[in-house]
Protein backbone atom coordinates (compact mmCIF):
# COMPACT_ATOMS: atom_id res chain seq x y z
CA UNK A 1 -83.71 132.87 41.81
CA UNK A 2 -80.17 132.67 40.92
CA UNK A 3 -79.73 131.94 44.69
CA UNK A 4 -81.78 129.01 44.65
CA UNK A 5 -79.91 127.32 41.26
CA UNK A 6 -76.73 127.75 42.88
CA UNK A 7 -78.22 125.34 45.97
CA UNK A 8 -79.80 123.02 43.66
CA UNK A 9 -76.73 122.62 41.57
CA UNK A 10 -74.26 122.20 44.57
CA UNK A 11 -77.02 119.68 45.99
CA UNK A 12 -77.39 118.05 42.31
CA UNK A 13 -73.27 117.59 42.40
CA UNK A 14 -73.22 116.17 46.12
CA UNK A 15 -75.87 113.71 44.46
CA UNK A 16 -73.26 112.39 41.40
CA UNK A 17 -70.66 112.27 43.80
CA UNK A 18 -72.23 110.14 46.32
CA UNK A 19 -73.72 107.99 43.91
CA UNK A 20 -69.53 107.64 42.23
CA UNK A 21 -68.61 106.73 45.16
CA UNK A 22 -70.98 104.09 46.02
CA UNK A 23 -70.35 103.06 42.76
CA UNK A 24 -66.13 102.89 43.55
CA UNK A 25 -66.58 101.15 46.99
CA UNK A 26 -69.41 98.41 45.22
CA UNK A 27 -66.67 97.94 42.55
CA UNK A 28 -63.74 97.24 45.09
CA UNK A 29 -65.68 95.06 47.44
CA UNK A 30 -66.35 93.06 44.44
CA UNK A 31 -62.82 92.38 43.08
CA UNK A 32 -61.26 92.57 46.22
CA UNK A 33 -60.96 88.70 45.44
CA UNK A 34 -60.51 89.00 41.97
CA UNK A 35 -56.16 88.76 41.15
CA UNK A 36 -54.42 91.81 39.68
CA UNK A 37 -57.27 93.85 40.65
CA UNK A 38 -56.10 97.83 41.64
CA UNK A 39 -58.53 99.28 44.40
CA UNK A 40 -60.45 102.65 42.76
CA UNK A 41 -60.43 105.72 44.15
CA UNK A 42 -62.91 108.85 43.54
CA UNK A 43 -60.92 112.22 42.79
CA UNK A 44 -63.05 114.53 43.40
CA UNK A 45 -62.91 118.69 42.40
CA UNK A 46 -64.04 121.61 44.36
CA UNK A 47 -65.95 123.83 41.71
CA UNK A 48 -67.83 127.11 41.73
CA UNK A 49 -71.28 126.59 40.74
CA UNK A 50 -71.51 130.28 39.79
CA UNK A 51 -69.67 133.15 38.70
CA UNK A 52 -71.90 135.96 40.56
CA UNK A 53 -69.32 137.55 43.06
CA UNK A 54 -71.42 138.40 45.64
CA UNK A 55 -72.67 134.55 46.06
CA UNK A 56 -70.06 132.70 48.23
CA UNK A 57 -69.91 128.87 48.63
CA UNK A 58 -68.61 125.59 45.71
CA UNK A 59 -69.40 123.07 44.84
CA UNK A 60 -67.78 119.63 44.31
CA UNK A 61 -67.65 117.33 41.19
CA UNK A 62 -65.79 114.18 40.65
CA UNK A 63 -62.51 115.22 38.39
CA UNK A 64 -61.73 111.33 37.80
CA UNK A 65 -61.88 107.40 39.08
CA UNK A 66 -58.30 106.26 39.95
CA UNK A 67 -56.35 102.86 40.46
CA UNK A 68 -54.60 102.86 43.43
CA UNK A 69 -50.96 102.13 41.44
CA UNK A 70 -47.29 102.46 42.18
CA UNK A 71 -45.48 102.13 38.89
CA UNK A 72 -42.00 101.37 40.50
CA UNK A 73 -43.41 99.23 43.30
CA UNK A 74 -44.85 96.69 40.14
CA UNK A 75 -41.78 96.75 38.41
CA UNK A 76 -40.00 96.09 41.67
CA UNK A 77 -42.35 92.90 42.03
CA UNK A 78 -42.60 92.27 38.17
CA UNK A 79 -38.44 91.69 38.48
CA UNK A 80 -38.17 89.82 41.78
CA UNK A 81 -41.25 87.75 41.27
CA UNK A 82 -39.13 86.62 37.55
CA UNK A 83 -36.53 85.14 39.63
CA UNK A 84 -38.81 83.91 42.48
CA UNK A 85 -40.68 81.71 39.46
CA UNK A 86 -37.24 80.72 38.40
CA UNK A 87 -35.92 79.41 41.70
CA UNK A 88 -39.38 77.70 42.09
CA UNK A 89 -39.12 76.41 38.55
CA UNK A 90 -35.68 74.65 39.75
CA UNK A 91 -37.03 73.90 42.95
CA UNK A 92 -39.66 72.02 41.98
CA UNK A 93 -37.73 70.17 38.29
CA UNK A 94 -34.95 68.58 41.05
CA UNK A 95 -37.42 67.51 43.91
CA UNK A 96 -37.62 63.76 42.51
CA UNK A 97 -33.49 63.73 42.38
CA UNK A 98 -33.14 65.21 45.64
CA UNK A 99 -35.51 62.82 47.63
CA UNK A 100 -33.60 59.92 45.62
CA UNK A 101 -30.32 61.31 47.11
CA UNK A 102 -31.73 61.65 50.26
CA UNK A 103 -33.30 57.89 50.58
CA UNK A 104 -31.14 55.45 51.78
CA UNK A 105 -33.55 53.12 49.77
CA UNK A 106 -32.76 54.82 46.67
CA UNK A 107 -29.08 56.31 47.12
CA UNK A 108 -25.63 54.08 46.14
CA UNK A 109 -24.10 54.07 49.44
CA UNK A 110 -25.76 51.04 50.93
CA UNK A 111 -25.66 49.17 47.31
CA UNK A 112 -21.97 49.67 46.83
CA UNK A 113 -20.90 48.65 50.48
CA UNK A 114 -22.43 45.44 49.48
CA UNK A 115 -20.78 45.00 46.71
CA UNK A 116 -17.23 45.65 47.90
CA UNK A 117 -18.41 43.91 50.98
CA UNK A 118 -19.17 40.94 48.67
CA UNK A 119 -16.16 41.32 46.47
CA UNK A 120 -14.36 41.24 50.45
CA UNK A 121 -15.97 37.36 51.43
CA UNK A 122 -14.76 36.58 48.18
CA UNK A 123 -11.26 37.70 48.70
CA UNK A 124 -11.50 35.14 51.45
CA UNK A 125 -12.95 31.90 50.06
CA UNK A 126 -12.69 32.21 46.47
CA UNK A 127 -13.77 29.18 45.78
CA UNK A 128 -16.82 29.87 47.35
CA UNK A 129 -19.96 29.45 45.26
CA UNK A 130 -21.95 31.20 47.67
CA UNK A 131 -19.68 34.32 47.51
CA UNK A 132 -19.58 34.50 44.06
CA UNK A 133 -23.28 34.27 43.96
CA UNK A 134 -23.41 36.82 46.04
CA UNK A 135 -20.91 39.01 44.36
CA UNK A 136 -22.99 38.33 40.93
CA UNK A 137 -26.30 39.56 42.39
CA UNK A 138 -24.75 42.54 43.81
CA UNK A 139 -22.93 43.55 41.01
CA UNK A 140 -25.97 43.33 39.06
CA UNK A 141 -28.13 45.74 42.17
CA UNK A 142 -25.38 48.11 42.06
CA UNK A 143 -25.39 48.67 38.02
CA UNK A 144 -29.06 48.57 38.02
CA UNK A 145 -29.21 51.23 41.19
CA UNK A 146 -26.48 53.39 38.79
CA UNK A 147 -28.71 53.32 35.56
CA UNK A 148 -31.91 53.89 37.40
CA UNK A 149 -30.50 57.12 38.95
CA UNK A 150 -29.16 58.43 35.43
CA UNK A 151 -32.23 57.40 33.68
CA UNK A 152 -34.35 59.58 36.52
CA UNK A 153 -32.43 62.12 35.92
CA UNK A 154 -32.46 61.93 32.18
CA UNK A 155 -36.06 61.70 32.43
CA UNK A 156 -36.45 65.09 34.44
CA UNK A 157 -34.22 66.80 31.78
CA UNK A 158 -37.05 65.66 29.18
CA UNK A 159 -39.79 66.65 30.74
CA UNK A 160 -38.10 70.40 31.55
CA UNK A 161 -36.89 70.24 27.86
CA UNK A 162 -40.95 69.32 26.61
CA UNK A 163 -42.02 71.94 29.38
CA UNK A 164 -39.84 74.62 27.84
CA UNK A 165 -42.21 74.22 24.94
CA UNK A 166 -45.24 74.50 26.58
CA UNK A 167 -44.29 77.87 28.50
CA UNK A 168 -43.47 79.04 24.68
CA UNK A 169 -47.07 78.47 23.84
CA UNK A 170 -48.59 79.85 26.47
CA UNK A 171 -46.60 82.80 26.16
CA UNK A 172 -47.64 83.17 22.50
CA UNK A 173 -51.74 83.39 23.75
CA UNK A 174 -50.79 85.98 26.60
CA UNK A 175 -48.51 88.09 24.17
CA UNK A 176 -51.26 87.91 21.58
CA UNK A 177 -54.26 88.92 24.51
CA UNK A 178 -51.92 91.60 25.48
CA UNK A 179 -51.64 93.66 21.94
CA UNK A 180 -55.08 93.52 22.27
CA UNK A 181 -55.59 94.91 25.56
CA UNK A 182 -52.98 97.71 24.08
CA UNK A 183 -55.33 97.92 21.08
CA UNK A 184 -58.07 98.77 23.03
CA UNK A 185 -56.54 101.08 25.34
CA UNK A 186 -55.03 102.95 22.49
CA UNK A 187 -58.70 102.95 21.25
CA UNK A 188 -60.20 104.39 24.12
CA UNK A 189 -57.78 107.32 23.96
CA UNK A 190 -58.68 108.49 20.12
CA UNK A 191 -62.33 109.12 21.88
CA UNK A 192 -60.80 111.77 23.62
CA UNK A 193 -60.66 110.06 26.93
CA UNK A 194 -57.55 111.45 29.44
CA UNK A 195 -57.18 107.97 30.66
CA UNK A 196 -58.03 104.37 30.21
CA UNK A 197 -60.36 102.46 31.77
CA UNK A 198 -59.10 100.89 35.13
CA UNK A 199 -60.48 97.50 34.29
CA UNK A 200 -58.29 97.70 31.20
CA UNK A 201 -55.15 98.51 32.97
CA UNK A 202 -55.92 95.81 35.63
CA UNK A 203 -55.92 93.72 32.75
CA UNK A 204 -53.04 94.73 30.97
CA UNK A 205 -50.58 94.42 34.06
CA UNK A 206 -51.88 90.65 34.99
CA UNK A 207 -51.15 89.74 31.66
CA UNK A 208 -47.51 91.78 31.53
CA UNK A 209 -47.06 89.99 35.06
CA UNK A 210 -47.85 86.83 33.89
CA UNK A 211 -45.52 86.71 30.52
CA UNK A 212 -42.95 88.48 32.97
CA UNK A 213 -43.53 85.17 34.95
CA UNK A 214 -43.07 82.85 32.22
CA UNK A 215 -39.74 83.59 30.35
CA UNK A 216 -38.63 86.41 32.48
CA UNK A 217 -39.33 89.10 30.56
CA UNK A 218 -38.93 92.80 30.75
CA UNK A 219 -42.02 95.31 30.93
CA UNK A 220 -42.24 98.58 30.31
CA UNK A 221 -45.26 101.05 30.09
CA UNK A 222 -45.82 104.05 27.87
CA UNK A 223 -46.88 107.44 28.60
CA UNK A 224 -49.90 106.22 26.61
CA UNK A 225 -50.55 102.79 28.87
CA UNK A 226 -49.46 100.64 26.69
CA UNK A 227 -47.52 97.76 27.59
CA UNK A 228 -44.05 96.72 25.94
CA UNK A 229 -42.46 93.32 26.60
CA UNK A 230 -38.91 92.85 25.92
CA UNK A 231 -37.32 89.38 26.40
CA UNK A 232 -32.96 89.43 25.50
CA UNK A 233 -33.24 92.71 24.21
CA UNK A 234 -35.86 91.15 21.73
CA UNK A 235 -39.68 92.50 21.55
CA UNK A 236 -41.95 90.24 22.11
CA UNK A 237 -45.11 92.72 22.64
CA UNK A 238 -44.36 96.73 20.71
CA UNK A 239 -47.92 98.09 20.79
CA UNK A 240 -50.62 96.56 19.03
CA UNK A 241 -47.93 93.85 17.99
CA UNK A 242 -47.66 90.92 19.08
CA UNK A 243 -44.41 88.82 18.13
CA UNK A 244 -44.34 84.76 18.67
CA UNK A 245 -41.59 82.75 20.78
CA UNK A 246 -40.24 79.14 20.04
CA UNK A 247 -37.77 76.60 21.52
CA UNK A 248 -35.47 75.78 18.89
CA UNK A 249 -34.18 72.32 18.33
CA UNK A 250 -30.87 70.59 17.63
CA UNK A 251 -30.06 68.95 14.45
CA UNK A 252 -31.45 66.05 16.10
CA UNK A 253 -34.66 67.75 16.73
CA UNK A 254 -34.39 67.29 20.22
CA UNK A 255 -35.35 70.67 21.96
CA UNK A 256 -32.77 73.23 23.50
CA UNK A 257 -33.02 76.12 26.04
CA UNK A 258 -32.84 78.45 23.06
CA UNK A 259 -35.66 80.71 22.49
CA UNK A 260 -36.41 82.98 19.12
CA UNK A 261 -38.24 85.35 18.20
CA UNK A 262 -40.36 85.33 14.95
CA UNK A 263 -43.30 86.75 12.91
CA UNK A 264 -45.40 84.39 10.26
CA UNK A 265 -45.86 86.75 7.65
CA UNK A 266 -47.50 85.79 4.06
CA UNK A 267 -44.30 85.17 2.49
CA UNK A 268 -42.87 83.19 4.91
CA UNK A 269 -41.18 83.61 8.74
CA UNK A 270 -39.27 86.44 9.90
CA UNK A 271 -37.01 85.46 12.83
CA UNK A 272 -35.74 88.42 14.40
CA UNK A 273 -32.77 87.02 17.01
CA UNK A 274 -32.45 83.97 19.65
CA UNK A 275 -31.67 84.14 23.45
CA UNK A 276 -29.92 81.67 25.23
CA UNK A 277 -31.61 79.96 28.61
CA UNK A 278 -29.71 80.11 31.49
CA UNK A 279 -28.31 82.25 34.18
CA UNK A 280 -29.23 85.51 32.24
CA UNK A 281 -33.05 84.22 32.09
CA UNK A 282 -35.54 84.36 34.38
CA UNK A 283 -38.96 83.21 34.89
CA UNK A 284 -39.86 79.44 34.60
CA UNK A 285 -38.32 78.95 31.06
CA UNK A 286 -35.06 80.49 32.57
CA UNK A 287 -35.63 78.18 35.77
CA UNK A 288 -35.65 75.17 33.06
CA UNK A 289 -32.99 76.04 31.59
CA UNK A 290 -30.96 75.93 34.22
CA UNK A 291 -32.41 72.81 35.34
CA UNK A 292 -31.07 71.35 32.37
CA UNK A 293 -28.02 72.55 32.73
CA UNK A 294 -27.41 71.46 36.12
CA UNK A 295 -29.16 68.23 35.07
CA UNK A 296 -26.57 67.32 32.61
CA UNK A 297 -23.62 68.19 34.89
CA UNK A 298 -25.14 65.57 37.04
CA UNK A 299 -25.03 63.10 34.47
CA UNK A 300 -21.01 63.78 33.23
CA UNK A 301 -20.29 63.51 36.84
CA UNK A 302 -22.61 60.23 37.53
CA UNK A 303 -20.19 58.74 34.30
CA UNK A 304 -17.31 59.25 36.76
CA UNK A 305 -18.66 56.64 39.22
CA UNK A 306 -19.91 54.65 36.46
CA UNK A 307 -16.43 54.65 35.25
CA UNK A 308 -14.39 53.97 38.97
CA UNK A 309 -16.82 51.12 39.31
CA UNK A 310 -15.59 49.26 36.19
CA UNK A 311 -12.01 50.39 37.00
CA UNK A 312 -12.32 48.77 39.90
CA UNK A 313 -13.46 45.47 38.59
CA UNK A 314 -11.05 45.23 35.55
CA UNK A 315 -7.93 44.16 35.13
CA UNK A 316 -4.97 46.34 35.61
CA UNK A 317 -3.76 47.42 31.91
CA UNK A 318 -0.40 47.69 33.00
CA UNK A 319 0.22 44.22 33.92
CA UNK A 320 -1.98 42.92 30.37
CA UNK A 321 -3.16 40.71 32.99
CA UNK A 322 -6.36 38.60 31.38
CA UNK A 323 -9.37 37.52 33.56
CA UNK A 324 -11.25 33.98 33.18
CA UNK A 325 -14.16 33.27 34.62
CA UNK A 326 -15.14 30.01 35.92
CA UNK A 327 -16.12 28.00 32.26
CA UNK A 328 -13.08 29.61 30.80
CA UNK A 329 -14.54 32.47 29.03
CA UNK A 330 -12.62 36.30 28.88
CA UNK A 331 -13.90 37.87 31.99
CA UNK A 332 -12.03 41.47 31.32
CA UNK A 333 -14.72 43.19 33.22
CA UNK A 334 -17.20 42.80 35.01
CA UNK A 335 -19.71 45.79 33.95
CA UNK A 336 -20.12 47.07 30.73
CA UNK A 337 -21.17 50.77 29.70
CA UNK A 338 -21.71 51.49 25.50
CA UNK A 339 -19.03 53.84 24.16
CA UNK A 340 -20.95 55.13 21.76
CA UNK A 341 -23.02 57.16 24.20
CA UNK A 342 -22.55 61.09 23.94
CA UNK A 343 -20.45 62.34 27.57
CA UNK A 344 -22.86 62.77 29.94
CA UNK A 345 -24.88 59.45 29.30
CA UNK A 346 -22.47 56.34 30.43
CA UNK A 347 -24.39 55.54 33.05
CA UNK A 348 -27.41 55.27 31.16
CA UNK A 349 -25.58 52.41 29.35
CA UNK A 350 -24.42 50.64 32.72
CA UNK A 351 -24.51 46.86 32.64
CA UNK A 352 -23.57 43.77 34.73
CA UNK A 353 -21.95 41.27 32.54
CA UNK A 354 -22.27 38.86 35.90
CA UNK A 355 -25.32 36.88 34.76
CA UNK A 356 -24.84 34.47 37.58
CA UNK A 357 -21.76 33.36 39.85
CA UNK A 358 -20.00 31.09 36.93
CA UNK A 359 -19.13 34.89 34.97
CA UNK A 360 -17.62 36.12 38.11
CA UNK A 361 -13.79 36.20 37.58
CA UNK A 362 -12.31 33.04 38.59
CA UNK A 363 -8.28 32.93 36.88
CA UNK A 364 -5.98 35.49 36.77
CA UNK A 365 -4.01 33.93 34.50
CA UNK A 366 -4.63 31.31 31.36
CA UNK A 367 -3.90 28.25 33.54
CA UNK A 368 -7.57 26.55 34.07
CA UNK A 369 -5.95 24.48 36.60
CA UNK A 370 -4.87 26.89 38.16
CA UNK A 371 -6.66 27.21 41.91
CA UNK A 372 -8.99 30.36 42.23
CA UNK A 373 -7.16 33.42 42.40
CA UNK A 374 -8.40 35.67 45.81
CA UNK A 375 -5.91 38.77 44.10
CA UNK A 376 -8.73 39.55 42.14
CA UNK A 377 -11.05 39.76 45.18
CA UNK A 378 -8.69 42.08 46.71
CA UNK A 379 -8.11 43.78 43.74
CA UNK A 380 -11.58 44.96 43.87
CA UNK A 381 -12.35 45.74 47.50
CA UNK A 382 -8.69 47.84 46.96
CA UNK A 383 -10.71 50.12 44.94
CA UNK A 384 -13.18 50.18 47.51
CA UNK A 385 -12.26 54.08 48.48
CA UNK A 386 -12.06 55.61 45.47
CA UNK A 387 -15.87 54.44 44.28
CA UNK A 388 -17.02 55.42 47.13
CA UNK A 389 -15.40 58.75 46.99
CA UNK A 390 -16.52 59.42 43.44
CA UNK A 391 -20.35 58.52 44.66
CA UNK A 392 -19.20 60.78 47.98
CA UNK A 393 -17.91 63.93 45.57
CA UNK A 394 -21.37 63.26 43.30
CA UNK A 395 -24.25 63.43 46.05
CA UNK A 396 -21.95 66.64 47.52
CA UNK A 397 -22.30 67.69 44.19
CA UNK A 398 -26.16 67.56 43.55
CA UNK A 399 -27.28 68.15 46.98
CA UNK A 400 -25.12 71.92 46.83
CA UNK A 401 -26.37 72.81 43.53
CA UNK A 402 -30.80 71.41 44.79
CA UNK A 403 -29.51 73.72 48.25
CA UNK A 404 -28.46 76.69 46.40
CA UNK A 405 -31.88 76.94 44.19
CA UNK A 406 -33.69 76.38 47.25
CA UNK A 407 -31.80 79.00 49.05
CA UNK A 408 -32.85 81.19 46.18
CA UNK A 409 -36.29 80.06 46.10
CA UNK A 410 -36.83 80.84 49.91
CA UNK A 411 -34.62 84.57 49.38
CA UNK A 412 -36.87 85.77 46.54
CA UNK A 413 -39.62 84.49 48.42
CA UNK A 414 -38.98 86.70 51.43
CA UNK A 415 -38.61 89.71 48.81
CA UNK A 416 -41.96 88.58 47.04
CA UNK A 417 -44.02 88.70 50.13
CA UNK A 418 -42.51 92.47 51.56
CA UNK A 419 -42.81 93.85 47.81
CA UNK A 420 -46.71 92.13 47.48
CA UNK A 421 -47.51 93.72 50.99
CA UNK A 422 -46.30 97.33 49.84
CA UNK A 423 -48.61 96.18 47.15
CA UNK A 424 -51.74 95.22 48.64
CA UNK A 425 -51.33 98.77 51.07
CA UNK A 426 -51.40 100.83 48.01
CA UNK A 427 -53.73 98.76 45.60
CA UNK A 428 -55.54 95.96 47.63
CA UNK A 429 -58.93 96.46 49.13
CA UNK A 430 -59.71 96.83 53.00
CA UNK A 431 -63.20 96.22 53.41
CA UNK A 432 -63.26 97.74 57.06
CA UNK A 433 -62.06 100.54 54.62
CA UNK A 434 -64.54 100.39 52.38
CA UNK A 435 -67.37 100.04 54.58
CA UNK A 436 -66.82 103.47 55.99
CA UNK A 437 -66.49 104.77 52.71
CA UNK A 438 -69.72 103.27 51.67
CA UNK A 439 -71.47 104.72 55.02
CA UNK A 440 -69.62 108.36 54.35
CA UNK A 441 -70.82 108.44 50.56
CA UNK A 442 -74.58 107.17 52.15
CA UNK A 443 -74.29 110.39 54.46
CA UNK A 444 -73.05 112.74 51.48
CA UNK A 445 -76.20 111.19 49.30
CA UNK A 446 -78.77 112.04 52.30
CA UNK A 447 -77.39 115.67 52.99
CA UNK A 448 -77.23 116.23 49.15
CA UNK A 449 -80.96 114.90 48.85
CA UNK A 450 -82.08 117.53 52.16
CA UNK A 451 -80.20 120.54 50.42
CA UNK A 452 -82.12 119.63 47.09
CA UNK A 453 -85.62 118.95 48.87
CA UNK A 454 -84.75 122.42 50.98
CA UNK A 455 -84.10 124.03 47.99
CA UNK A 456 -87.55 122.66 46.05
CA UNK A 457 -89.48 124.10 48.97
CA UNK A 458 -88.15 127.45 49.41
CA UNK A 459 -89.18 127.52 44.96
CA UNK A 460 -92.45 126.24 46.02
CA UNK A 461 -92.62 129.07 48.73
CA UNK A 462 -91.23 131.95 46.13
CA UNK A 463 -93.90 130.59 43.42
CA UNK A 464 -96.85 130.21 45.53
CA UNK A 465 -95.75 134.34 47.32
CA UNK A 466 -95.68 135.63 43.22
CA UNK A 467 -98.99 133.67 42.52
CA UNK A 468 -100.92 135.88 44.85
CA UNK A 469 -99.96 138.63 43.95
């Protein structure tokens, strides 16, 4: 009889493992389109089913059900992917600038030709009311073009600046979801069970990947699964705790690409350090902050033109040379830009104080009777050069700095797509894959149920042999 439990028992275990196996496959064919999902695998154990000597044969049982995981290929893609949404982050913040550089339509060249092209007819006939019509309205265009492209730009810094605070939030909810995943694998383990369950690692490494994605921070995993996020050298997930992130703000309580780290506690907040955005910080809050940075650069260097232009249409200090216009009035300049403005922001301020062709300059000196003076239109188009050189030096300027972040974005992007292939071969799904494992389990559960049905009739044979008897 012993004989005959052995059978049943190996043909009982061939049962459970077909039927874990079926169970595997069914569960990877139906997240093979669900993201961060690991394919499972079925470990299974060769057993003895008895400890009688002189009865050869085993038996198989499953040990364990597996993700399919390669801790250093994640972190690998956890670290590249950071800078990949950085780049991307850039990428995308300095599209509107860059097609405004790129458009004719847009851009300063065309404007200021006209303008020194203007200030040129002038220079001819300065008595000309049509050219100093002309020279109005296109000293107007150009300081309207100028303020339009700083205020553009200003507004893209804004938006990354009000951004920045959205990624904080968000980060807050996945940092919070992700102590509780660690909760509950930390749970499952004081039940005495070796591992986890693979839905709750899937889940703990999209979220990981996902706060690693917004402000670049680093993960780590414990020998007990749990995940631990570090952003500056600052925890933002330790265990079961979760710690909160916020963009701190300027005594003007305008944002800034500073993030702490707190804790609300009852008797108040506990902030536990700062980082500073930039070229140390990755993920999209890093890629914002760099935005911003490059952003403002833009705008100190966009004051330079701002301020060549109005050189160039001023009076030279040296000589104390005074400009009248054509009703008499002090025409010292002919565009205007606010002082008060913090570096960086002239050319927000940019004005045309030529209302119409009576403010162009018409004297160069205090004599009214004095014909119209065409040294002031060749003052101007003199100047002609260096405006265009500083407008030259600025789109160079831009159009490296929007070419370098792309030339990141499309680098990292290379490295993302190799590192999620080595990926997908160890943890994605095949489904030609799976449907011969589905077919080989089907084959296990039929011979399993034959050596069990075998086994019932040669009992039925041995009982019905003793009952006559």
């Amino acid at each position: 009889m012993s004989g005959l439990t052995t059978v049943n028992i190996i043909g009982l275990a061939g049962l459970r493992t077909a039927q874990s196996g079926m169970t595997a496959t069914a569960n990877n064919v139906s997240g093979a389109a669900v993201e961060g999902f690991h394919r499972r695998e079925v470990h299974p154990m060769i057993v003895s089913p008895t400890s009688e000597p002189l009865l050869q044969g085993g038996s198989v049982m499953v040990d364990s059900v597996v993700r399919s995981f390669s801790a250093l290929v994640q972190q690998q893609y956890l670290s590249n992917n950071s800078k990949l949404k950085q780049a991307e982050k850039m990428a995308s913040s300095s599209a509107i600038v860059d097609k405004m550089v790129l458009d004719e339509a847009d851009g300063l060249t065309k404007v200021l030709n006209g303008f020194f092209t203007a200030a040129s007819d002038l220079s001819a006939d300065p008595a000309s009311a049509t050219a100093r019509t002309a020279l109005a309205t296109s000293s107007r265009e150009t300081a309207d073009r100028i303020r339009n492209l700083a205020e553009t730009i200003d507004e893209t810094r804004k938006q990354a600046y009000l951004e920045m605070e959205r990624i904080a939030g968000v980060a807050n909810e996945k940092s919070a979801a992700l102590a509780r995943v660690n909760q509950l694998i930390q749970s499952s383990q004081a039940f005495g069970k070796p591992l986890p369950a693979p839905d709750l690692l899937d889940e703990r490494d999209r979220i990981a990947a996902e706060i690693a994605g917004l402000v670049g921070a680093d993960v780590r995993i414990s020998e007990k699964g749990e995940a631990h996020v570090r952003f500056g050298g600052l925890s933002i997930v330790e265990g079961t705790q979760a710690f909160q992130v916020r963009v701190m703000r300027d005594s003007a309580g305008l944002p800034t690409g500073t993030l702490s780290v707190y804790q609300s506690q009852l008797k108040g907040t506990t902030v536990f350090g700062s980082v500073k955005g930039g070229d140390g910080a990755l993920g999209e809050f890093g890629g914002l902050t760099r935005y911003v940075e490059g952003a403002s650069g833009w705008l100190k260097r966009l004051d330079k033109v701002a301020i060549d232009l109005i050189s160039a249409t001023s009076p030279d200090p040296e000589t104390s040379d005074s400009w009248l216009d054509r009703v008499g009035e002090s025409a010292d300049a002919m565009f205007y830009v606010d002082e008060s403005q913090i570096p960086g922001e002239k050319a927000l301020s940019l004005r045309s104080l030529m209302e119409s062709g009576l403010n162009v300059p018409w004297e160069s000196s205090a004599d009214e009777s004095a014909p119209p003076h065409e040294s002031i239109g060749i003052k101007i188009v003199g100047q002609r050069t260096t405006t265009l050189q500083s407008w030259s030096d600025w789109v160079t300027s831009v159009s490296s700095d929007i070419s370098d972040w792309r030339a990141e974005e499309a680098s990292f992007g290379a490295v993302d797509t190799a590192l999620n292939e080595k990926r997908q071969q160890i943890a994605g799904v095949d489904l030609d894959e799976e449907a011969t494992n589905l077919l080989r389990f089907q084959q296990l559960y039929q011979a399993s149920s034959s050596v069990m049905q075998a086994s019932m009739k040669m009992f039925d044979v041995l009982i019905g042999a003793t009952s006559s008897r």
